[in-house]
Every structure is written in structure tokens, then in C-alpha cells.
C-alpha atoms as a PDB file:
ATOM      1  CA  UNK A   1       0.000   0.000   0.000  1.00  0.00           C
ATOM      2  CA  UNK A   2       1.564   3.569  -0.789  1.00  0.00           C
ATOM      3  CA  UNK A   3       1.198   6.463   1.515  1.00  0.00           C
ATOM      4  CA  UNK A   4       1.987   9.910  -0.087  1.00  0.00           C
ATOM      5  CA  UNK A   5       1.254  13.000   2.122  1.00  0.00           C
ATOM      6  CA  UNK A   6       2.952  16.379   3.181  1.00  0.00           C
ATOM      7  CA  UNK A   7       2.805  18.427   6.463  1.00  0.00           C
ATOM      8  CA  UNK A   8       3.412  22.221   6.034  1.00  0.00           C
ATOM      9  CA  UNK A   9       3.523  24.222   9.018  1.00  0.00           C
ATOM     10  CA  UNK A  10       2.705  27.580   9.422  1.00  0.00           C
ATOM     11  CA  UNK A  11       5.156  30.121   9.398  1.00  0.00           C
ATOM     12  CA  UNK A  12       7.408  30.737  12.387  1.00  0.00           C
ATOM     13  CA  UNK A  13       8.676  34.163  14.091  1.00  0.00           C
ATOM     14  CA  UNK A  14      11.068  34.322  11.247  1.00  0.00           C
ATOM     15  CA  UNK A  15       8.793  33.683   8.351  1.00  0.00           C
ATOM     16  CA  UNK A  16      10.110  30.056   7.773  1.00  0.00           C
ATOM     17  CA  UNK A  17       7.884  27.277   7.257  1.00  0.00           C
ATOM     18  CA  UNK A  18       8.882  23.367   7.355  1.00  0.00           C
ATOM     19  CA  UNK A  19       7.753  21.181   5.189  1.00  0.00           C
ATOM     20  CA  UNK A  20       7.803  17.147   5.544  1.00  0.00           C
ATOM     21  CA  UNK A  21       6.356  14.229   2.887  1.00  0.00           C
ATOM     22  CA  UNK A  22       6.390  11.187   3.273  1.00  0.00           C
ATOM     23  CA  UNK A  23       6.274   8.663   0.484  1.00  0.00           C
ATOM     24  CA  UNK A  24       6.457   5.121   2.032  1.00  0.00           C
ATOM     25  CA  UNK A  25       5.576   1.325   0.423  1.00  0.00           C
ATOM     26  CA  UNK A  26       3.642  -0.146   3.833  1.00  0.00           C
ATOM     27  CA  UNK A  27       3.400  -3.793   3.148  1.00  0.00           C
ATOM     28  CA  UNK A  28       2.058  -7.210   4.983  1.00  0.00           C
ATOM     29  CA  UNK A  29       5.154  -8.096   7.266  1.00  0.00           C
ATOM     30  CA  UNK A  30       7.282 -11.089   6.135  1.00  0.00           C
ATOM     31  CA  UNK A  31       9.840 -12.674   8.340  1.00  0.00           C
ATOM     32  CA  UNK A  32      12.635 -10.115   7.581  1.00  0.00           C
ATOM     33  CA  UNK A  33      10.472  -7.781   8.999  1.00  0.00           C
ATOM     34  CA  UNK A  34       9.490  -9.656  11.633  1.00  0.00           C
ATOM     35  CA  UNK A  35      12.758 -10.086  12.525  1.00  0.00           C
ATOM     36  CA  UNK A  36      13.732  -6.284  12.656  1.00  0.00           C
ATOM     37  CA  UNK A  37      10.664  -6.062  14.611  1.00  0.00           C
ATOM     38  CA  UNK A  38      12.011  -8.455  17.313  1.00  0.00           C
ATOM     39  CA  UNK A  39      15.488  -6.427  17.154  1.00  0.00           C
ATOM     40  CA  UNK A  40      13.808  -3.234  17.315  1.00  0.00           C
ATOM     41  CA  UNK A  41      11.823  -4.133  20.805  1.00  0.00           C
ATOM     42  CA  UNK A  42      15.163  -5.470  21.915  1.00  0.00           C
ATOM     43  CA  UNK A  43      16.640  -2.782  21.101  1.00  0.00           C
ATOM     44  CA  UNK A  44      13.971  -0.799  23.038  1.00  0.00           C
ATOM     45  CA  UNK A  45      14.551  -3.227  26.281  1.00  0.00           C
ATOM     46  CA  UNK A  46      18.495  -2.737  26.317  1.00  0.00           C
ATOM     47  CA  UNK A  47      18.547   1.055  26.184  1.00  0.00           C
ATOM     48  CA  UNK A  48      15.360   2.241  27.485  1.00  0.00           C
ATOM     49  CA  UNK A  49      14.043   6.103  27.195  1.00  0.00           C
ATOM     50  CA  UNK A  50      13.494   7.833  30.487  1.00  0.00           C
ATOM     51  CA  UNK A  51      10.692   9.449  28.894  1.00  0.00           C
ATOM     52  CA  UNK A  52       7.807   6.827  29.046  1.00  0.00           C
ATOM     53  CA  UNK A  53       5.682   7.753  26.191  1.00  0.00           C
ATOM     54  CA  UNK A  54       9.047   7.442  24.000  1.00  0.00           C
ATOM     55  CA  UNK A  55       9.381   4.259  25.336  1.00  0.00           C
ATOM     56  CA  UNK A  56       6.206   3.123  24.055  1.00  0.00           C
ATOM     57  CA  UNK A  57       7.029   4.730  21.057  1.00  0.00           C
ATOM     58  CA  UNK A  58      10.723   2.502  21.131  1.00  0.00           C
ATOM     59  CA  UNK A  59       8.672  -0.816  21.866  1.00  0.00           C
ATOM     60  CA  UNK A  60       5.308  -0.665  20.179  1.00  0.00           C
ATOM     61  CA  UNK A  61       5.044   1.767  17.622  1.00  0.00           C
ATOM     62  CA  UNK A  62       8.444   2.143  16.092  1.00  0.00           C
ATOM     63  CA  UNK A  63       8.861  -1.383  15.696  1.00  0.00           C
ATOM     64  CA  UNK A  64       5.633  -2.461  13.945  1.00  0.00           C
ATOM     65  CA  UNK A  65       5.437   0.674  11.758  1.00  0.00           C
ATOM     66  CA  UNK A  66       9.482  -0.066  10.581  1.00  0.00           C
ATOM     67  CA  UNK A  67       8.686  -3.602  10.288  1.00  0.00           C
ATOM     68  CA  UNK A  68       6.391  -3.451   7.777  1.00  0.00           C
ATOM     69  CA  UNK A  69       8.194  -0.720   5.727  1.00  0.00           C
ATOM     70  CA  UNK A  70       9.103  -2.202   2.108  1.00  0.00           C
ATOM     71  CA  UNK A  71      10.423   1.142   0.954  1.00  0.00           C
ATOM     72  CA  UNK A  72       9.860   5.363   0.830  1.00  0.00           C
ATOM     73  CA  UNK A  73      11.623   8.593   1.535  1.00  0.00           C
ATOM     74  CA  UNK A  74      11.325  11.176   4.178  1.00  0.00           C
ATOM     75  CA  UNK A  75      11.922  15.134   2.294  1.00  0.00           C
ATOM     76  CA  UNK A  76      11.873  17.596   4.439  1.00  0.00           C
ATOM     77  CA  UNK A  77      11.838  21.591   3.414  1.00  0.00           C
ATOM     78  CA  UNK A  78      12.563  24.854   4.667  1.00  0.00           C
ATOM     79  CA  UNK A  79      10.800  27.818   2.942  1.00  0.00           C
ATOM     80  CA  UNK A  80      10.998  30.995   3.064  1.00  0.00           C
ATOM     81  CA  UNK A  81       8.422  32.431   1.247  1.00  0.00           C
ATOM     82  CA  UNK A  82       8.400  30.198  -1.644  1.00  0.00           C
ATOM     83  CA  UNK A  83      11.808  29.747  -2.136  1.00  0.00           C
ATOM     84  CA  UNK A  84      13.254  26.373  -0.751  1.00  0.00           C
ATOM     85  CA  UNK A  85      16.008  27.198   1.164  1.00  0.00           C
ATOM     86  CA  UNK A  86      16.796  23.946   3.115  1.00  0.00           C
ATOM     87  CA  UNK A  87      16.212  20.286   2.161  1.00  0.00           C
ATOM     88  CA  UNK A  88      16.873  16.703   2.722  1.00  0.00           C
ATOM     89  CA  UNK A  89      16.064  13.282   1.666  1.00  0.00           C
ATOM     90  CA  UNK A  90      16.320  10.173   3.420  1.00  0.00           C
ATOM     91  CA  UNK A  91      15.601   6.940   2.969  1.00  0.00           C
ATOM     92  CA  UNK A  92      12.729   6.005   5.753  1.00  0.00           C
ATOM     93  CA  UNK A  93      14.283   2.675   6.434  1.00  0.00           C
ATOM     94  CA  UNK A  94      17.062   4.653   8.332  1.00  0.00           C
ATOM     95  CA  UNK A  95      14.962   6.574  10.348  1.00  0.00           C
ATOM     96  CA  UNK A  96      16.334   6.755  13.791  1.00  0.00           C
ATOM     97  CA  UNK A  97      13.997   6.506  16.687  1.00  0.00           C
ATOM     98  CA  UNK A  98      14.449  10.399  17.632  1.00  0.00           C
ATOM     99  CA  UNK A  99      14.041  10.955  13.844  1.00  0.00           C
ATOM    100  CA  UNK A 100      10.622   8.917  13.570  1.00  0.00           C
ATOM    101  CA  UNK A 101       9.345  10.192  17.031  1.00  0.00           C
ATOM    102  CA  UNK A 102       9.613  13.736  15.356  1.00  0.00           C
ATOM    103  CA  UNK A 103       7.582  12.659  12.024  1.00  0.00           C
ATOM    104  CA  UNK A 104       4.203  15.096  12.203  1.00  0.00           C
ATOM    105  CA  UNK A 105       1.332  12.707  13.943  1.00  0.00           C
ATOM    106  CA  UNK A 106      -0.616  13.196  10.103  1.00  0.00           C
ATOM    107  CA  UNK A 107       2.026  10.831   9.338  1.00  0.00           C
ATOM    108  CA  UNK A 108       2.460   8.566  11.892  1.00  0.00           C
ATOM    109  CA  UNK A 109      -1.487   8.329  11.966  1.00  0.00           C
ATOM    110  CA  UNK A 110      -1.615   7.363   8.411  1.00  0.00           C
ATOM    111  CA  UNK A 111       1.618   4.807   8.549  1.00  0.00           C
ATOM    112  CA  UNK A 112      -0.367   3.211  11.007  1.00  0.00           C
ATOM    113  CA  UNK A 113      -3.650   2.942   9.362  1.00  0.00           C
ATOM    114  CA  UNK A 114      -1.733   1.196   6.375  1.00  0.00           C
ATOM    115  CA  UNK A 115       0.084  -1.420   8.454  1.00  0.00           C
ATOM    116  CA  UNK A 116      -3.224  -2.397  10.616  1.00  0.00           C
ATOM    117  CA  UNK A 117      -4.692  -2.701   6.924  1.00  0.00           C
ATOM    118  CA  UNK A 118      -1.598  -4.583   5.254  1.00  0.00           C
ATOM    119  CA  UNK A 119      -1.280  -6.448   8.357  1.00  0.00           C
ATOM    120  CA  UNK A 120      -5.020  -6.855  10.738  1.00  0.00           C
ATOM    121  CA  UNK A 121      -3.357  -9.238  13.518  1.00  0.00           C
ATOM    122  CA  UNK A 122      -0.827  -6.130  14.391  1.00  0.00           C
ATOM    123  CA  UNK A 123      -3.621  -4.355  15.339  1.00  0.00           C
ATOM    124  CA  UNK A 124      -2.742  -4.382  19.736  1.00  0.00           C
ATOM    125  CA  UNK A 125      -6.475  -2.237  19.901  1.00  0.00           C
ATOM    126  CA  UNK A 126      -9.069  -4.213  18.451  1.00  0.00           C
ATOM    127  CA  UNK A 127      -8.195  -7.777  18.244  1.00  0.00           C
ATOM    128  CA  UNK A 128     -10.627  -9.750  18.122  1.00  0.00           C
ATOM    129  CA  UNK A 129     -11.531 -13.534  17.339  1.00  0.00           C
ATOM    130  CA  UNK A 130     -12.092 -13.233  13.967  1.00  0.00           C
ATOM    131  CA  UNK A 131      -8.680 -11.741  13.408  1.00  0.00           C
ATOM    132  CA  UNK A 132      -6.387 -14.239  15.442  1.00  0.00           C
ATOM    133  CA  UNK A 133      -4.116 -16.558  13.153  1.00  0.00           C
ATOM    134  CA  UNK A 134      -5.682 -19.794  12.941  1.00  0.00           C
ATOM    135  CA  UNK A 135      -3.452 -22.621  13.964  1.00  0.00           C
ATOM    136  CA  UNK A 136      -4.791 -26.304  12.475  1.00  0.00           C
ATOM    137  CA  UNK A 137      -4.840 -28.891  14.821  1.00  0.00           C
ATOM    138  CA  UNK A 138      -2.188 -30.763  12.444  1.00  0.00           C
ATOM    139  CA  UNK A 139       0.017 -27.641  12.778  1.00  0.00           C
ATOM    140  CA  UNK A 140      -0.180 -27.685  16.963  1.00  0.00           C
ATOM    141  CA  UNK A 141       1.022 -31.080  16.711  1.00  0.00           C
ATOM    142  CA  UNK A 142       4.159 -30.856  14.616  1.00  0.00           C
ATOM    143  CA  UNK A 143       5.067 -27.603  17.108  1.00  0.00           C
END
């Protein structure tokens, strides 16, 4: 699923206004993923934020959002007036924790929206019995 959208803020004291898009692949999470996932909360465990809403952000949100993340870029822009004056572009698969926790909440909001849709089971709100993975009785032997 592809997310496309851009935060503008208004302008500041010194007439400069910020700009961030993000263009990001979200896709259903395959064991790589999974994977960074794991390392990601691990991560989160072994050097933990003193803030604790970052440190929900470290072991909940970072991880499932970055784990399903096939591809996309983070631009960000500094105007003044109309005329760019400042920019970047980063691949979103390095986003740092401190980086993501910074992304506008439009972003993070829709990221998440796209994952719970790629991915229903991730979804730690609404679970429910229709959306738990379904393990055969053949499979729960052979475990």
C-alpha cells in the first residue's frame, strides 16, 4: 500500500515554514520484517528512554510501523516564502527513533492505518476472534 502525504507548518517568528512528505511502500510483514521487529523491541529493552511515552514509542510503535516498511523517503523543506532554502532526503528505512518520534502525527497516523490494513493481527487495539491466526490442529502437533 503507498502512503503519499505532506505536512506544512505555518510560518514561524522568522517567516520560515517546514515542510515534511512522506512517500512510504507499507506492506504485509514477512519474516525479515518480523525479525527487525524483534530487534527493534530489543533494542527498546536494552537502552530504554526515560521518557515513558518514547518508550512506548521505542517498543510498540516504532517497531511495527518499521517492520512493515518495504520502501519510501522522508523530504523535508525549509521555505521561506516560496523559495526552498533547506532540504533533505532520506531513505525512511534509516529513520532513527528520535528521527521517527519527530515525524508530524498526520504521518504517523496514516503509517499506522496502512500497516493495521496490510497487516489486521498487528492491530494491539481491536483484536478480536475473527482476526487471530488460525493454527490447524495438524500444525499444533508438529510444534
Amino acid at each position: 500500500m503507498q502512503i503519499k502525504h505532506t505536512v506544512r507548518s505555518a510560518p514561524d517568528e522568522d517567516g520560515l515554514i517546514n515542510e515534511v512528505e512522506a512517500d512510504l511502500t507499507v506492506v504485509h510483514m514477512n519474516i525479515r520484517g518480523g525479525m527487525l521487529r524483534s530487534k527493534l523491541v530489543g533494542d527498546a529493552f536494552a537502552d530504554p528512554r526515560a521518557d515513558p511515552i518514547d518508550q512506548t514509542i521505542a517498543v510498540i510503535t516504532f517497531p511495527k510501523l518499521m517492520g512493515c516498511l518495504e520502501a519510501g523517503t522522508i523530504t523535508r523543506k525549509t521555505f521561506k516564502g516560496e523559495e526552498v532554502i533547506d532540504g533533505s532526503v532520506q531513505d525512511a528505512r534509516t529513520l532513527t527513533l528520535d528521527e521517527f518520534i519527530a515525524l508530524p502525527d498526520e504521518i504517523g497516523v496514516l503509517w499506522s492505518a496502512a500497516v493495521i490494513q496490510e497487516n489486521p493481527t498487528l492491530d494491539s487495539v481491536a483484536l478480536d476472534v475473527n482476526r487471530q491466526p488460525i493454527v490447524t490442529e495438524d500444525a499444533a502437533k508438529k510444534s
